[in-house]
Protein backbone atom coordinates (compact mmCIF):
# COMPACT_ATOMS: atom_id res chain seq x y z
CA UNK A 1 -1.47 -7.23 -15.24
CA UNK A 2 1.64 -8.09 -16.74
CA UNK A 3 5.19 -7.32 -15.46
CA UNK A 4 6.53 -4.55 -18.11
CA UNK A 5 10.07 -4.69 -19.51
CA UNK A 6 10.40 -1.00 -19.50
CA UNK A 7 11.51 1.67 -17.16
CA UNK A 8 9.58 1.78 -13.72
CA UNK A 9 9.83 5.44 -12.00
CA UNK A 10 8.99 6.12 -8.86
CA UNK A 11 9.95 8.49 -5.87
CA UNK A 12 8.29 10.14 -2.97
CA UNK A 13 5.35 12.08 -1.42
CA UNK A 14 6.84 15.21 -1.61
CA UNK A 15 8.83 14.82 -4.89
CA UNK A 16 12.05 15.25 -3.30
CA UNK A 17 13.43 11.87 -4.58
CA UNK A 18 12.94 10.41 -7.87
CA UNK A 19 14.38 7.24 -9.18
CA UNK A 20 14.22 5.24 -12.56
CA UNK A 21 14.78 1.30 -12.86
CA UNK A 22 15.51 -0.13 -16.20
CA UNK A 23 14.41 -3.27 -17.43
CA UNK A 24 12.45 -6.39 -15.89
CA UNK A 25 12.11 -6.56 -12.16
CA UNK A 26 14.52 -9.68 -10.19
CA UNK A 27 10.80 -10.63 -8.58
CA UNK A 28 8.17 -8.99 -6.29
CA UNK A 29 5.53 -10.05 -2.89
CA UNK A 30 4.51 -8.78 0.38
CA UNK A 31 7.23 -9.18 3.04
CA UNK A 32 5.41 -9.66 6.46
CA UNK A 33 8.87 -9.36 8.77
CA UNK A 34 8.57 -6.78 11.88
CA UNK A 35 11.49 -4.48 11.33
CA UNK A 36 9.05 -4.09 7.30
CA UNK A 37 6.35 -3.09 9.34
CA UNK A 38 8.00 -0.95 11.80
CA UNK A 39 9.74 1.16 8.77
CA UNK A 40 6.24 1.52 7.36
CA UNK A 41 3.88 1.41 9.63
CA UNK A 42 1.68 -1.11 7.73
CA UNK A 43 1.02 -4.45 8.47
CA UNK A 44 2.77 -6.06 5.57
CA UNK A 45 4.82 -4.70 2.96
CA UNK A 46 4.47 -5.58 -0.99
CA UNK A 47 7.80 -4.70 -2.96
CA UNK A 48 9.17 -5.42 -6.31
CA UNK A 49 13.29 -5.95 -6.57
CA UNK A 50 16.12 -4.55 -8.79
CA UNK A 51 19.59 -5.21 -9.42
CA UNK A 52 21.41 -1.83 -8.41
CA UNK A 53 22.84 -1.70 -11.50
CA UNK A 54 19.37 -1.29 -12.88
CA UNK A 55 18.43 1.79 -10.78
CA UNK A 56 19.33 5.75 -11.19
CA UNK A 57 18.43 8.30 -8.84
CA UNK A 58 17.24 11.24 -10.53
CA UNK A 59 16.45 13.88 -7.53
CA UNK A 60 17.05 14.12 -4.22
CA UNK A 61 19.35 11.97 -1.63
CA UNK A 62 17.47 9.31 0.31
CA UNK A 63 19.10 8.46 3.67
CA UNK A 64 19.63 5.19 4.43
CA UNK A 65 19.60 3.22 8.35
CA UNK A 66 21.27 0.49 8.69
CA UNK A 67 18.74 -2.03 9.91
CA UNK A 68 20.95 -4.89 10.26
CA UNK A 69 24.75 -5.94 8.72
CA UNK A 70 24.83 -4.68 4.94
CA UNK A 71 20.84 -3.78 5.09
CA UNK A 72 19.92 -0.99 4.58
CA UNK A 73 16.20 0.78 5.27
CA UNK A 74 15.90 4.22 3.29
CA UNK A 75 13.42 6.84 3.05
CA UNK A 76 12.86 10.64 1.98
CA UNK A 77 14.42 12.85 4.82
CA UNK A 78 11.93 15.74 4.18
CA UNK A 79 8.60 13.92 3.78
CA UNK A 80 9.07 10.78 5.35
CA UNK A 81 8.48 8.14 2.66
CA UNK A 82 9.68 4.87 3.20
CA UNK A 83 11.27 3.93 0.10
CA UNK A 84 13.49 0.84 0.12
CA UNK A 85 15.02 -1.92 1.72
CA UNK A 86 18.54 -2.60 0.17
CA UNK A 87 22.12 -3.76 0.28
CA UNK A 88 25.11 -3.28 -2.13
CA UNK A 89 23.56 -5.34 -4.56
CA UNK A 90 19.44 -6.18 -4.30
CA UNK A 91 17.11 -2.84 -4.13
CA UNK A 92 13.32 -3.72 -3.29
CA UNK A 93 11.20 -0.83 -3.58
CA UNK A 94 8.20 -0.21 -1.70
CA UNK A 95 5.15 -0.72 -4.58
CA UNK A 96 3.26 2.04 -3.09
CA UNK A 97 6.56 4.44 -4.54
CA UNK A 98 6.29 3.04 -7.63
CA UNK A 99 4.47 5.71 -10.47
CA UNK A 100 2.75 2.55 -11.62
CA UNK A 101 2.42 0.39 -9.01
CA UNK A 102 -0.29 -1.70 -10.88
CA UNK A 103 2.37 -2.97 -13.06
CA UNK A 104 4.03 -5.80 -10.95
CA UNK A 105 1.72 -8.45 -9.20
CA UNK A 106 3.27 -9.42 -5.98
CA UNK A 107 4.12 -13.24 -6.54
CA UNK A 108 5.51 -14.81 -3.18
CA UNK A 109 4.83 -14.38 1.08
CA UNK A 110 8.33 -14.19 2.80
CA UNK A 111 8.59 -13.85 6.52
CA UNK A 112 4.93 -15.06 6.67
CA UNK A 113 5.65 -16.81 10.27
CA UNK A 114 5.97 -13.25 11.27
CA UNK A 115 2.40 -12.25 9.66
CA UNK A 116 -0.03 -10.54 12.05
CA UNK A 117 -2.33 -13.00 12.91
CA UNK A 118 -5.63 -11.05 12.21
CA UNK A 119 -4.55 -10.09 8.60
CA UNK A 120 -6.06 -12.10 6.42
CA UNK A 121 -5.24 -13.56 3.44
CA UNK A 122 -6.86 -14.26 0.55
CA UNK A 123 -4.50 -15.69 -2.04
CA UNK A 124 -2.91 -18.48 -2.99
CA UNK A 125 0.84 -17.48 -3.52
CA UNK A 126 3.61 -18.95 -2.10
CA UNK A 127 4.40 -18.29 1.28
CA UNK A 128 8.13 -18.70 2.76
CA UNK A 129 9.24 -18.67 6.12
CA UNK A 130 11.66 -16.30 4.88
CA UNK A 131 13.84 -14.16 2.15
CA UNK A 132 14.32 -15.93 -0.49
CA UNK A 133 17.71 -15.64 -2.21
């Protein structure tokens, strides 16, 4: 399915925290680095990426760790939800937030050296050693 040009919404189990981001996405794909599997507990991680300037949250506060200089790891502090990884400027969403997450097709690998060696794959994107900036 097609990336859409509209608003994506999103938020978290327990409704707590709802965002909105406006307009196309800067790019989505599965991030396979450790410190995305340790803040979700799943073996890789597909997200799709905003501007900041693009997003608005509508409910809630989501706190934020600081998972390495400038990075930032957030979730919902009542239900748990892992929600984002972001800095001052990029926001990546975790698809599984997303209202409609079948509206942005992962495109790219990144941090696939770090993939866990019994998940397979069975597409043919791109895959990067790491982030791609």
């Amino acid at each position: 399915m097609a990336q859409e040009k509209q608003n994506t919404s999103g938020g978290c189990l327990c409704g707590a925290i709802r965002y909105t981001a406006a307009g196309e996405p800067k790019g989505s794909g599965y991030c396979h680095c450790q410190t995305c599997r340790h803040h979700t507990g799943a073996p890789v991680v597909a997200f799709v990426v905003f501007s900041a300037e693009q997003v608005s949250w509508l409910t809630g506060h989501r706190r934020r760790y600081e998972s390495s200089r400038g990075k930032f790891r957030a979730f919902c502090n009542n239900c748990g939800t892992s929600l984002t990884f972001e800095d001052d400027e990029l926001i990546e969403f975790h698809i599984s937030t997303l209202d409609s997450p079948n509206n942005y097709l992962p495109n790219e690998h990144t941090h696939y050296v770090d993939k866990i060696s019994w998940f397979e794959l069975a597409d043919s994107l791109p895959r990067y050693h790491g982030s791609i900036e």
